[in-house]
C-alpha atoms as a PDB file:
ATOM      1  CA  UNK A   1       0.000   0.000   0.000  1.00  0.00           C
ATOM      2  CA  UNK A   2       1.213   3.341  -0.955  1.00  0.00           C
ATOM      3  CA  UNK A   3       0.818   6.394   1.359  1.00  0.00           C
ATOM      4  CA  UNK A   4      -2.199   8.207  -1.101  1.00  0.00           C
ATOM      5  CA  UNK A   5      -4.013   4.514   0.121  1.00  0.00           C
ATOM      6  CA  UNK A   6      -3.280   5.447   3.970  1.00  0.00           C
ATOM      7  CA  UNK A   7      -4.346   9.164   3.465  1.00  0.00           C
ATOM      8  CA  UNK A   8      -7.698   8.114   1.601  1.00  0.00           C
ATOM      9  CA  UNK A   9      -7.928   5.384   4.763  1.00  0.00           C
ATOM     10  CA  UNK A  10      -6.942   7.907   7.521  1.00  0.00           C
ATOM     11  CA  UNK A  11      -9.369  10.380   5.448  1.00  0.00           C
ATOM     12  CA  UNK A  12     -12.944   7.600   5.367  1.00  0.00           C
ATOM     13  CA  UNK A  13     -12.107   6.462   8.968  1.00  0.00           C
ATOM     14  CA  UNK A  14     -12.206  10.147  10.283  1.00  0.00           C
ATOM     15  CA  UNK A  15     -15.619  10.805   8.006  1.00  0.00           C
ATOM     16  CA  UNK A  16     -17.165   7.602  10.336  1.00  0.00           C
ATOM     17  CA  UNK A  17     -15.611   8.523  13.643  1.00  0.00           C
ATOM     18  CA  UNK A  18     -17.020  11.759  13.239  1.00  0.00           C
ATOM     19  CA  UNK A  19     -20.999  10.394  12.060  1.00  0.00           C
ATOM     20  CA  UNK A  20     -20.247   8.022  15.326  1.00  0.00           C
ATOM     21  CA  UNK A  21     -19.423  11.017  17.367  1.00  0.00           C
ATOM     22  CA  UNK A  22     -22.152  13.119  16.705  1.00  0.00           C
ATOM     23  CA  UNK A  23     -24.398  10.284  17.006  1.00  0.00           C
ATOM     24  CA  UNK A  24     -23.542   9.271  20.419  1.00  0.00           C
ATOM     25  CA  UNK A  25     -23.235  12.702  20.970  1.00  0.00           C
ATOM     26  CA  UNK A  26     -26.617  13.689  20.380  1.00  0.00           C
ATOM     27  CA  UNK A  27     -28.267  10.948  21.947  1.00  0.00           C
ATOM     28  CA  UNK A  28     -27.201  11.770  25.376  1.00  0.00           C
ATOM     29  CA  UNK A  29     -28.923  14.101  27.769  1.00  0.00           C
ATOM     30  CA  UNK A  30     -28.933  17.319  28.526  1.00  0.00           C
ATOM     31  CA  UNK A  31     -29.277  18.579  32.137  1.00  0.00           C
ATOM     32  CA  UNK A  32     -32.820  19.025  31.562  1.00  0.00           C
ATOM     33  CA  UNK A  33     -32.947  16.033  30.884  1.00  0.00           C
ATOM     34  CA  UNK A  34     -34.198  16.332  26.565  1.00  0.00           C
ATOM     35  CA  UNK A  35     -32.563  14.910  24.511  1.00  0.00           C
ATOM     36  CA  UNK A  36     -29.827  17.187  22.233  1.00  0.00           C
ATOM     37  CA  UNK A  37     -31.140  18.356  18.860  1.00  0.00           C
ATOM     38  CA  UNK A  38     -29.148  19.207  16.099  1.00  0.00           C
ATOM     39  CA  UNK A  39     -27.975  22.989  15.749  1.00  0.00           C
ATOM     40  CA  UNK A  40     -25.990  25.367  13.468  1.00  0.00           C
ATOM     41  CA  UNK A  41     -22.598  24.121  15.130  1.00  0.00           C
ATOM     42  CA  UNK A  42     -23.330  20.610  14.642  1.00  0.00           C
ATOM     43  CA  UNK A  43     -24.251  20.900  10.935  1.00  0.00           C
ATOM     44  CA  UNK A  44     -20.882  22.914  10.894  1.00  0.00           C
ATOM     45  CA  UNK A  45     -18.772  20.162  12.452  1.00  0.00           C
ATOM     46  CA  UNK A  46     -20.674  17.704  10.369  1.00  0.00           C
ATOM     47  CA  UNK A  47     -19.525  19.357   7.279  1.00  0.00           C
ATOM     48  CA  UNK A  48     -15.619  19.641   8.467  1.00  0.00           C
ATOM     49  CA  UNK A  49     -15.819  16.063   9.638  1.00  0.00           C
ATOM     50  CA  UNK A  50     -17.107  14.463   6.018  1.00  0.00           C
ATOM     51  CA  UNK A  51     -16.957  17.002   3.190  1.00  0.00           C
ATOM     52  CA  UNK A  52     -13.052  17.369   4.104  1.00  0.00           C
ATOM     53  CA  UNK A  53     -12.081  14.061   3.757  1.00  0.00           C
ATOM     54  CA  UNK A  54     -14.595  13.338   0.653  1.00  0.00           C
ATOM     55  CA  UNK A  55     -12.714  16.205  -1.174  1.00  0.00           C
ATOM     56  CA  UNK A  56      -9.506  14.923  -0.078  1.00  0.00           C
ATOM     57  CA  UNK A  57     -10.348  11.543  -1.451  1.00  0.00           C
ATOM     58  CA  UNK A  58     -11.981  12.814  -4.776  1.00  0.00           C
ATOM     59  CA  UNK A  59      -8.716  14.770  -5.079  1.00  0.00           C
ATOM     60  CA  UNK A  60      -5.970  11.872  -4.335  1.00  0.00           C
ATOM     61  CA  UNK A  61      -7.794   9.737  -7.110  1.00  0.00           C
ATOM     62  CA  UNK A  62      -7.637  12.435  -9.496  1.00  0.00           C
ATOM     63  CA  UNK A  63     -11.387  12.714 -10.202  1.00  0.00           C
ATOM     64  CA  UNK A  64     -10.990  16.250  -8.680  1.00  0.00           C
ATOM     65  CA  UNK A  65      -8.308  18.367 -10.375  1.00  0.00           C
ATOM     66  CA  UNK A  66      -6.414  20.727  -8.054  1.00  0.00           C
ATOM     67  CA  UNK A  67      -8.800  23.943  -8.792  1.00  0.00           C
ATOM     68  CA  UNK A  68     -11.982  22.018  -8.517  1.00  0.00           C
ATOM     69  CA  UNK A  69     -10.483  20.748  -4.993  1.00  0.00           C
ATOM     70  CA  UNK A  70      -9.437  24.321  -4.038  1.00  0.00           C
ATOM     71  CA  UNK A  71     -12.391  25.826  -5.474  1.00  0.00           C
ATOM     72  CA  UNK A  72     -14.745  23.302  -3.560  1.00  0.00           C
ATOM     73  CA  UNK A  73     -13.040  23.758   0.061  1.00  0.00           C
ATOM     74  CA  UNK A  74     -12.476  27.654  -0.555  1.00  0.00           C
ATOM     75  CA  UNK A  75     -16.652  27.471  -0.939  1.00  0.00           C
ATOM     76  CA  UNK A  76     -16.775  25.155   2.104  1.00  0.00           C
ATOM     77  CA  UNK A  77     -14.496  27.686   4.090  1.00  0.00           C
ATOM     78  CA  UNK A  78     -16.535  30.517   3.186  1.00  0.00           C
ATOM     79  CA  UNK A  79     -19.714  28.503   4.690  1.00  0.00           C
ATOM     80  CA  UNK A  80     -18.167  27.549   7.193  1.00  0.00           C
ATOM     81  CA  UNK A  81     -17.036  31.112   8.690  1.00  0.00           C
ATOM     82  CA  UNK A  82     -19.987  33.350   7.090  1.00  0.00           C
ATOM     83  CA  UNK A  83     -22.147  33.174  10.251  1.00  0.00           C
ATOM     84  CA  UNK A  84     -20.187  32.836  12.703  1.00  0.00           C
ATOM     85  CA  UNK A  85     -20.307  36.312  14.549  1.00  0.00           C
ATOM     86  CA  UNK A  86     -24.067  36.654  13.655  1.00  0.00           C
ATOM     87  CA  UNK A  87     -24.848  32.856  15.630  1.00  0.00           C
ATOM     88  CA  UNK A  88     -22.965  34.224  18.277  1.00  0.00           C
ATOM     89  CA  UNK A  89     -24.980  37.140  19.108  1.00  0.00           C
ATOM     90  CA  UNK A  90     -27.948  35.707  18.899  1.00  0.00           C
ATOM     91  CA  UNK A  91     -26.550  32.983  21.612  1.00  0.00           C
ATOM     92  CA  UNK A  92     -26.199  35.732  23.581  1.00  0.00           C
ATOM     93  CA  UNK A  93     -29.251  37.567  23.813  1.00  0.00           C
END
């Protein structure tokens, strides 16, 4: 096995440890005792956690060429950080 065949691994094993994570995650408790929905932040992780690695892998096999790649995760970036300070007043009223 080459090392572009442990990347792609590394990269699919990190996609399911991070669906397992945020499952397990969101079915525990809160000290209300309700059970966690799914928010903003979540759907944010969720995105870093599988569209990452999915562009890395589309990339290392060459069905991505490099500005397709760059132009996918600059759009994911953008996304990503558009909202933040906006979420995070709202949180705070």
């Amino acid at each position: 096995m080459t090392h572009i065949h442990w990347i792609e691994i590394i990269a699919a094993l990190t996609m399911l440890a991070t669906a397992i994570g945020i499952g397990i995650n969101r079915c525990r408790k809160n000290k209300e005792g309700k059970v966690k929905g799914i928010g903003v932040r979540v759907i944010q992780f969720m995105a870093l956690g599988a569209l990452i690695p999915a562009i890395l892998i589309l990339a290392l096999e060459h069905v991505l060429d490099g500005s397709a790649a760059a132009a996918l995760l600059g759009t994911l970036a953008g996304y990503l950080f558009s909202h933040i300070s906006e979420y995070d007043k709202q949180s705070d009223q």
